[in-house]
Protein backbone atom coordinates (compact mmCIF):
# COMPACT_ATOMS: atom_id res chain seq x y z
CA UNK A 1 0.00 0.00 0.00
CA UNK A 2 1.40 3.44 -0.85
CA UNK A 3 1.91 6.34 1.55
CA UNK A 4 -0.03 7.93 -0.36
CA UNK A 5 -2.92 6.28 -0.57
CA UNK A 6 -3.09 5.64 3.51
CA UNK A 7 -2.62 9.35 3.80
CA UNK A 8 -5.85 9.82 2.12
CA UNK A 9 -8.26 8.68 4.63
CA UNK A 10 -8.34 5.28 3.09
CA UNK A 11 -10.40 2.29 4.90
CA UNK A 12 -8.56 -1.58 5.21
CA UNK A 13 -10.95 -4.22 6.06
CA UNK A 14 -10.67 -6.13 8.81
CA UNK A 15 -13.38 -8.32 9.21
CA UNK A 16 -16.02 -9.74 6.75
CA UNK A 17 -19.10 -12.29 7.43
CA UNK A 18 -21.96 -13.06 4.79
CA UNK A 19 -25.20 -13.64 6.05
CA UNK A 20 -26.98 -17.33 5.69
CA UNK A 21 -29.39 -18.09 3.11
CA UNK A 22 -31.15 -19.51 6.72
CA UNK A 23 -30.08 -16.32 8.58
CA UNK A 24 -33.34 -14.63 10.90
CA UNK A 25 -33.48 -10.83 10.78
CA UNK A 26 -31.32 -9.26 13.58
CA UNK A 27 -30.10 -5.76 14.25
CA UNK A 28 -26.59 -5.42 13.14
CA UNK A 29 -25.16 -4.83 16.40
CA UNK A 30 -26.33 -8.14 17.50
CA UNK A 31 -25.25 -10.33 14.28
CA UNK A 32 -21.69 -8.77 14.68
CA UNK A 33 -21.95 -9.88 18.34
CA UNK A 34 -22.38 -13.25 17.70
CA UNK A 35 -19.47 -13.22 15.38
CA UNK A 36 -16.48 -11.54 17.28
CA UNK A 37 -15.59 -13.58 20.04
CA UNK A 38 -14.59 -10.79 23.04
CA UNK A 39 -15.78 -7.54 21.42
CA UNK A 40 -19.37 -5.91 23.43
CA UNK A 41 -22.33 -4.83 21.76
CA UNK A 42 -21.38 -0.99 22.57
CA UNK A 43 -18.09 -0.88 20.75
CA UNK A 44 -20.16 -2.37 18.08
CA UNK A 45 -22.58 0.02 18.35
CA UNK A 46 -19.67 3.03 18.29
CA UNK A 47 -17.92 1.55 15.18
CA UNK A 48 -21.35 1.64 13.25
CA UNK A 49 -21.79 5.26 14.38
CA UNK A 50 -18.33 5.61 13.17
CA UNK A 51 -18.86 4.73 9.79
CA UNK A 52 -16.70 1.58 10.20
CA UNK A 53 -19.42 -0.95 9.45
CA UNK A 54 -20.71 -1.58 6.20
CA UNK A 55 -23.68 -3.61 4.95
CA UNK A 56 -23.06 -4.61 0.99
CA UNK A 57 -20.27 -1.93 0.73
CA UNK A 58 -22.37 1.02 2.63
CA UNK A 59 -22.18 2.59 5.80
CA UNK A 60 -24.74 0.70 7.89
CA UNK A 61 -26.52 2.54 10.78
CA UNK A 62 -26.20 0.92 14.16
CA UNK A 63 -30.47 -0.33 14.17
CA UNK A 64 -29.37 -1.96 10.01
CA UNK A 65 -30.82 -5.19 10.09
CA UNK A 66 -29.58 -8.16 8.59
CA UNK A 67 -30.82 -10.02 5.82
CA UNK A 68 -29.79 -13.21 4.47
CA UNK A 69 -27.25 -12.92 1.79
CA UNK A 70 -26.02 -9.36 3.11
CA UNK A 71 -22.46 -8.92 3.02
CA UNK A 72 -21.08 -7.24 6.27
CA UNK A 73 -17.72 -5.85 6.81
CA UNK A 74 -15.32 -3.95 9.55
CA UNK A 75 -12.99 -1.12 8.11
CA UNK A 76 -11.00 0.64 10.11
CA UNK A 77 -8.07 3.16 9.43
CA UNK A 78 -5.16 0.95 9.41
CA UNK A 79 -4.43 -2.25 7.98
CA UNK A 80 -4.96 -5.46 10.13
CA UNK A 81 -2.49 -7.00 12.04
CA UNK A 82 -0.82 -9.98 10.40
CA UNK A 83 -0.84 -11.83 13.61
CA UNK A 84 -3.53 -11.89 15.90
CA UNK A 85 -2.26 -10.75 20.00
CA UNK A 86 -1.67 -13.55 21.85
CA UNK A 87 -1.29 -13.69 25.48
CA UNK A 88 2.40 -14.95 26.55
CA UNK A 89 3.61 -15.90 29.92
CA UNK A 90 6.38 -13.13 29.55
CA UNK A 91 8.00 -12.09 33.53
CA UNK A 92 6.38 -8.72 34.82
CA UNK A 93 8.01 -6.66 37.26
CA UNK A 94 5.18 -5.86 39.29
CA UNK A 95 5.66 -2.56 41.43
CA UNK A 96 1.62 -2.16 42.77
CA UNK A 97 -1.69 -4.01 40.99
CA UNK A 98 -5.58 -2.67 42.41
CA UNK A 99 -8.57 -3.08 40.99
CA UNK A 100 -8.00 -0.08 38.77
CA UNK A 101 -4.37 0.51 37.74
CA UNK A 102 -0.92 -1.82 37.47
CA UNK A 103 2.16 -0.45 37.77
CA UNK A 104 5.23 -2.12 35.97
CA UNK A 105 8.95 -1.60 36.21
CA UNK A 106 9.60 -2.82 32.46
CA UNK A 107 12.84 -4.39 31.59
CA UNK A 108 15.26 -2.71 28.96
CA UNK A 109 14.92 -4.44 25.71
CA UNK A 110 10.90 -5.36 26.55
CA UNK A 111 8.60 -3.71 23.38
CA UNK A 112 5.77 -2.10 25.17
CA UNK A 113 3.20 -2.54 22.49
CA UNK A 114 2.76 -4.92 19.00
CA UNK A 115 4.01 -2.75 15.93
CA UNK A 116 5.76 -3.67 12.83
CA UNK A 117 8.05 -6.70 13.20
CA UNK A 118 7.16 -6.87 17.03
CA UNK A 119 3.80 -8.53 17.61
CA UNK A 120 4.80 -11.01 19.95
CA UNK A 121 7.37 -10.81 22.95
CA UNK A 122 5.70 -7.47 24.07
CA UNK A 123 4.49 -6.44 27.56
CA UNK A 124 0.98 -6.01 26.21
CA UNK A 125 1.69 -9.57 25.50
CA UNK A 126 2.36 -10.27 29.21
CA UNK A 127 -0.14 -7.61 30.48
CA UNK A 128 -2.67 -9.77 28.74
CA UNK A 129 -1.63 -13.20 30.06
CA UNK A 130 -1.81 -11.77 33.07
CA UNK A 131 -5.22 -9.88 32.70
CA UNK A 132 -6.94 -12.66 30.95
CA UNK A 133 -9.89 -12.44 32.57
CA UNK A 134 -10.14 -8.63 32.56
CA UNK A 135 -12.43 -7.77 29.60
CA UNK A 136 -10.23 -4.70 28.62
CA UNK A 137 -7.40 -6.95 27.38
CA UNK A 138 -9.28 -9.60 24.91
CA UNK A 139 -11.06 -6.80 23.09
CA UNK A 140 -8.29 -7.45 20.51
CA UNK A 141 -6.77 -3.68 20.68
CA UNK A 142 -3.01 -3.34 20.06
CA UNK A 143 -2.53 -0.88 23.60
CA UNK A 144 -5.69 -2.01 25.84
CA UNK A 145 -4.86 -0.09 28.56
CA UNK A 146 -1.84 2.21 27.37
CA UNK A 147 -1.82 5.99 28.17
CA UNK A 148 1.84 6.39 27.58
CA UNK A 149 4.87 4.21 27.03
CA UNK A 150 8.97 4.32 27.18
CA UNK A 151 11.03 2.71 24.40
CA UNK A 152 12.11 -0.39 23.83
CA UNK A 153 15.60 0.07 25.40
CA UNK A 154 14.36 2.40 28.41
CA UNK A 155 13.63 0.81 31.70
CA UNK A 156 11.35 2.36 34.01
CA UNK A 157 7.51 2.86 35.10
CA UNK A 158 4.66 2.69 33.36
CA UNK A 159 0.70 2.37 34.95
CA UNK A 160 -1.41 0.90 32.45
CA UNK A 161 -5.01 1.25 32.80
CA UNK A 162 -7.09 -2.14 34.02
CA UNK A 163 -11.20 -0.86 33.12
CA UNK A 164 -12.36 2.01 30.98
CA UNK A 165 -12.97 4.56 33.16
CA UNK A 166 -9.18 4.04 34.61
CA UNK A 167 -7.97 4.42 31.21
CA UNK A 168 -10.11 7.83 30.68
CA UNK A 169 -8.75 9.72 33.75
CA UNK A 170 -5.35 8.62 33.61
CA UNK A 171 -5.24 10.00 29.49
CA UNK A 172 -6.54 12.98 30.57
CA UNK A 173 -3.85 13.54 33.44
CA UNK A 174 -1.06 12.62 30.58
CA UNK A 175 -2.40 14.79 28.07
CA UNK A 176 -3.09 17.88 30.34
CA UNK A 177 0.49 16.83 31.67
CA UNK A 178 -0.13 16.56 35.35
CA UNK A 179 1.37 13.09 35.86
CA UNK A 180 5.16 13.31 37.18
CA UNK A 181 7.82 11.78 35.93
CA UNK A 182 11.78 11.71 36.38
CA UNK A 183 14.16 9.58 34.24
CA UNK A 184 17.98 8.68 35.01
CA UNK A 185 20.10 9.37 32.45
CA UNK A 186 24.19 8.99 31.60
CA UNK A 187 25.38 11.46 29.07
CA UNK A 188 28.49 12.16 27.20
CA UNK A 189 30.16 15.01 28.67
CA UNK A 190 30.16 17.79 31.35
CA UNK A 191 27.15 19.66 31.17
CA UNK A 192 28.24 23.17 31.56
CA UNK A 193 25.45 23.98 34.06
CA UNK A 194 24.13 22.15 37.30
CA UNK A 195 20.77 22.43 36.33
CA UNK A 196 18.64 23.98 33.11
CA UNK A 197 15.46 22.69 30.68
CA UNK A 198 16.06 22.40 27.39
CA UNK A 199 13.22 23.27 24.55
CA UNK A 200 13.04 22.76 21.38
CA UNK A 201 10.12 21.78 18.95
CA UNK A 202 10.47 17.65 18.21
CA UNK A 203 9.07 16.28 14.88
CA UNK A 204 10.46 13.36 12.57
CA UNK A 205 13.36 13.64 11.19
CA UNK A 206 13.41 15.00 7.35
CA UNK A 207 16.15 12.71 6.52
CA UNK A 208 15.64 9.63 8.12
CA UNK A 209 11.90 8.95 9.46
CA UNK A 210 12.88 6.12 12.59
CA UNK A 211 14.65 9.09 14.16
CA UNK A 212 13.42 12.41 15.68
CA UNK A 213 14.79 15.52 15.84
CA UNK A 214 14.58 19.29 16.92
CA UNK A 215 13.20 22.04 15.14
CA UNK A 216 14.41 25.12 17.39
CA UNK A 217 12.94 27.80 15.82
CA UNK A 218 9.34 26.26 16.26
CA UNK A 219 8.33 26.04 12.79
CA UNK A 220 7.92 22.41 12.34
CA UNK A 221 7.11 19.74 15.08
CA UNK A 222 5.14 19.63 19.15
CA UNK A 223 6.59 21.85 21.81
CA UNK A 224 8.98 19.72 23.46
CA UNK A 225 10.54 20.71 26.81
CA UNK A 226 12.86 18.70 29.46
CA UNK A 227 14.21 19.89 32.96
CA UNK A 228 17.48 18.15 34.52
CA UNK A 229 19.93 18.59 36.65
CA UNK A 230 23.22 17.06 37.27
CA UNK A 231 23.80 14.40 39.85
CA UNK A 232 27.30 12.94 39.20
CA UNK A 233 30.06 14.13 37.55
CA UNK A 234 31.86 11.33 36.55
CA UNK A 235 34.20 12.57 34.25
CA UNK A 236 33.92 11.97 30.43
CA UNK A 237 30.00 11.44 31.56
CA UNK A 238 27.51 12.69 33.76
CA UNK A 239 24.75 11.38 35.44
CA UNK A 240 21.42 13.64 34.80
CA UNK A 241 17.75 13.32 36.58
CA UNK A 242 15.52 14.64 33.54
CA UNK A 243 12.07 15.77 34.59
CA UNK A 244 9.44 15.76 31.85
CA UNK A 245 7.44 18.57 30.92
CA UNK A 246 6.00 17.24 27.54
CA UNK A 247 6.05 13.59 26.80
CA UNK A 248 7.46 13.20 22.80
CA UNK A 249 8.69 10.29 21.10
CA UNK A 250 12.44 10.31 22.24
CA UNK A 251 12.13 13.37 24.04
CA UNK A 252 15.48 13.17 26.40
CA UNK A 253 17.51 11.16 23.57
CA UNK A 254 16.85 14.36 21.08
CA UNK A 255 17.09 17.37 23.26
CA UNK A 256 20.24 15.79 25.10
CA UNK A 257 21.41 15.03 21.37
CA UNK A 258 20.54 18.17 20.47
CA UNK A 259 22.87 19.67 23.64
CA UNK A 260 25.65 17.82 21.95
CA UNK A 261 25.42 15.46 25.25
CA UNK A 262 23.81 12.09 23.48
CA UNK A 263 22.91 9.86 25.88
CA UNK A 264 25.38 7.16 26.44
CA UNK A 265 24.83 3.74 24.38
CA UNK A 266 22.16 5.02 22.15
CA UNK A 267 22.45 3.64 18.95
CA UNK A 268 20.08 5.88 17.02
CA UNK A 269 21.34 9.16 18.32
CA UNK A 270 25.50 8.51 17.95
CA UNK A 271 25.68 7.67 21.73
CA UNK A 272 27.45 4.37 20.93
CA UNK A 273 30.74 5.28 20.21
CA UNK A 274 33.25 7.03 21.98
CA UNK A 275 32.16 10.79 22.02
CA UNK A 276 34.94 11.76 24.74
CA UNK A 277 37.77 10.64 26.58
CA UNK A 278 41.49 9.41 25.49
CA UNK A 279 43.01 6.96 23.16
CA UNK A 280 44.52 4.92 25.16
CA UNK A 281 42.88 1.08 24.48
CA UNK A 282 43.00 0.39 28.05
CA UNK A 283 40.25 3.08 28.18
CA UNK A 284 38.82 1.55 24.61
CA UNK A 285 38.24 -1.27 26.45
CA UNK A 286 36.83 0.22 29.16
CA UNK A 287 33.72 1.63 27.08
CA UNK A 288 33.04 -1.31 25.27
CA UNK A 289 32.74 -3.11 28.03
CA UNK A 290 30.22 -0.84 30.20
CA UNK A 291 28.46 -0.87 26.50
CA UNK A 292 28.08 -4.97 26.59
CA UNK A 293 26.35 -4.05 30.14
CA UNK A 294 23.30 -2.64 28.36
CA UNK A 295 21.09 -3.08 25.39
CA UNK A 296 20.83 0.68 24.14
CA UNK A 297 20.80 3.94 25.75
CA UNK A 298 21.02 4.33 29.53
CA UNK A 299 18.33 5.87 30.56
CA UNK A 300 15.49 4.76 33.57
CA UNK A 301 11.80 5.85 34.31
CA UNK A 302 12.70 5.92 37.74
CA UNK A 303 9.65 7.88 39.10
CA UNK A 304 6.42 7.84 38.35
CA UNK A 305 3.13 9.90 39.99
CA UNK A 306 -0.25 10.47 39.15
CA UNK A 307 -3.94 11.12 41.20
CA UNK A 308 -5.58 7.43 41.73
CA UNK A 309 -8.36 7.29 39.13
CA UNK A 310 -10.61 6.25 41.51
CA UNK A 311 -9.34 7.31 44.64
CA UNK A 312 -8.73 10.56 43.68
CA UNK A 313 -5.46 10.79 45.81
CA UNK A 314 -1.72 11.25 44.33
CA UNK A 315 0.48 8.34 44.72
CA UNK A 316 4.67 8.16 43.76
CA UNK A 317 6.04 4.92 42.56
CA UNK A 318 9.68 4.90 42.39
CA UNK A 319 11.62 2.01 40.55
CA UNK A 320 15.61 1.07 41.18
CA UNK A 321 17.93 1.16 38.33
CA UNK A 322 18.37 -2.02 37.01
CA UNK A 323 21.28 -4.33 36.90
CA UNK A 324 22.96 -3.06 33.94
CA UNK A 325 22.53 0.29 34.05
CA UNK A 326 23.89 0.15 37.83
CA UNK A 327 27.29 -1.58 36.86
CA UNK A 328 27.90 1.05 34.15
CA UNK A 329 27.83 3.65 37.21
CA UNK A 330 29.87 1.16 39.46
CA UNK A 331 32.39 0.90 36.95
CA UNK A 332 32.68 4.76 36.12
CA UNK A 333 33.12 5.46 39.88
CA UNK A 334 35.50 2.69 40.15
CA UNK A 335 37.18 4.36 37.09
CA UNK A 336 37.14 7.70 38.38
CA UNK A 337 38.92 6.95 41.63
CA UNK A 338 41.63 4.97 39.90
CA UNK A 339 42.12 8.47 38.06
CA UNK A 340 42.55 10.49 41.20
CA UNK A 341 44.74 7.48 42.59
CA UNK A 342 47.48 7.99 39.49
């Protein structure tokens, strides 16, 4: 399918069911029930209003009935999967579960959601072995329960919503941007100040479409902006707390980037090579092996707050770094010192 033609509003079907010769009269709603295994009669009932159901190639209205021989189909916006979610009994870090909300510490190198090439081995595959009873997670959406997410190679927090109304309140706290969160980050270099925000409009890349990048005049991409301040000063790196302001697709990775401090590690954003420090191949050595310690760039969702949807009250979840990311930092102290020691 051409860019092109998916950029102009164009429908993929999903599903498609002809009626019986023997098939009784029923309301649309109803006949489309007893065909989708998991999906309820009001998400039916909102697609038809939608547009997304048609009856012999038209729009049908949620009280079409249908007769035998009709021909009834689901389009949606995007194409269909090519594999169907499947729950997997995939390890979740846990940090609190209630009736309304989980909250995970995910694993660097965990997908968060199915997307091209990755529609198993995710933690909405785990979220919905784990939920399998819970009706929002075998309604057969990619994110059931997603109001934000951290990439593939980040560790951290997330709270994923477990009912509907949960899922409302929490995406209107992350859109208005009252949720709080603070990341852990190692970047190349001494930041010249102890603490600042950086800003900067993010948007895709013009040249190369998996990576982002910042417009700083204003004219092209979101409003982007990022608060830190230095922790450690650990020589050729320091370590950075980054509090969020806006949430963007690689938000810390391009502003930091963008700084001339790329995060250390990440691939995308030339943080995986040696950016500063000597020749020596004592110290060569040195890198590559704090780089075989993690998967990508070294950065941590390390705090995560938001009100209860239900409870109304604001809770803090905090998360420890995890193992890899911790023996980078052990091993640039234990560098440092050897340094002074000389």
């Amino acid at each position: 399918m051409s860019t092109e033609a998916a950029d102009n509003n164009e429908l993929f079907e999903h599903f498609r069911f002809s009626a019986d010769p023997g098939q009784a009269v029923l309301r649309i709603d109803k006949f489309l029930f007893n065909k989708l295994e998991g999906t309820s009669r009001s998400r039916i009932q909102a697609a038809a209003k939608a547009g997304n159901i048609l009856a012999n190639g038209s729009a049908a209205k949620p009280n079409y009935r249908v007769k035998p021989g009709d021909l009834i189909s689901i389009v949606l916006p995007h194409p269909p999967r090519k594999t169907e979610l499947v729950p997997e009994n995939i390890p979740l870090d846990i940090i609190h579960e209630d009736e309304d909300v989980i909250v995970v510490n995910k694993n660097p190198g965990l997908v968060v959601h199915p997307g091209h090439g990755n529609y198993t081995g995710t933690m909405v595959n785990a979220l919905m072995y784990h939920l399998k009873d819970n009706p929002l997670f075998s309604t057969g959406d990619e994110r059931p329960g997603l109001v934000h997410r951290i990439d593939k190679n980040t560790s951290g927090l997330l709270v994923v919503a477990k009912n509907e109304l949960a899922l409302n309140r929490l995406a209107s706290q992350f859109f208005h941007k009252t949720s709080r969160r603070t990341y852990m980050a190692l970047v190349w270099g001494d930041m010249k100040e102890e603490e600042g925000t950086i800003e900067g409009n993010i948007g895709r890349n013009p040249k190369d479409r998996k990576q982002m990048h910042v417009f700083p005049e204003g004219d092209q991409g979101k409003v982007a902006v990022t608060h830190y301040r230095v922790l450690e000063r650990l020589g050729y790196v320091n370590l950075v707390e980054c509090r969020l302001e806006t949430g963007r697709t690689h938000q810390i990775r391009v502003h930091f980037q963008y700084m001339s401090h790329p995060l250390f590690n990440d691939p995308e954003y030339g943080g995986d090579r040696i950016l500063k420090g000597t020749t020596f191949t004592k110290y060569k050595q040195f890198i590559q092996n704090c780089f075989d310690q993690l998967p990508g760039q070294a950065l941590h969702a390390q705090t995560l707050g938001f009100v209860h949807p239900t409870s109304g009250k604001e809770v803090l979840f905090e998360a420890p770094l995890p193992e890899g990311f911790g023996n980078v930092l052990q091993k640039w102290h234990t560098y440092i010192q050897g340094r002074r020691e000389e």
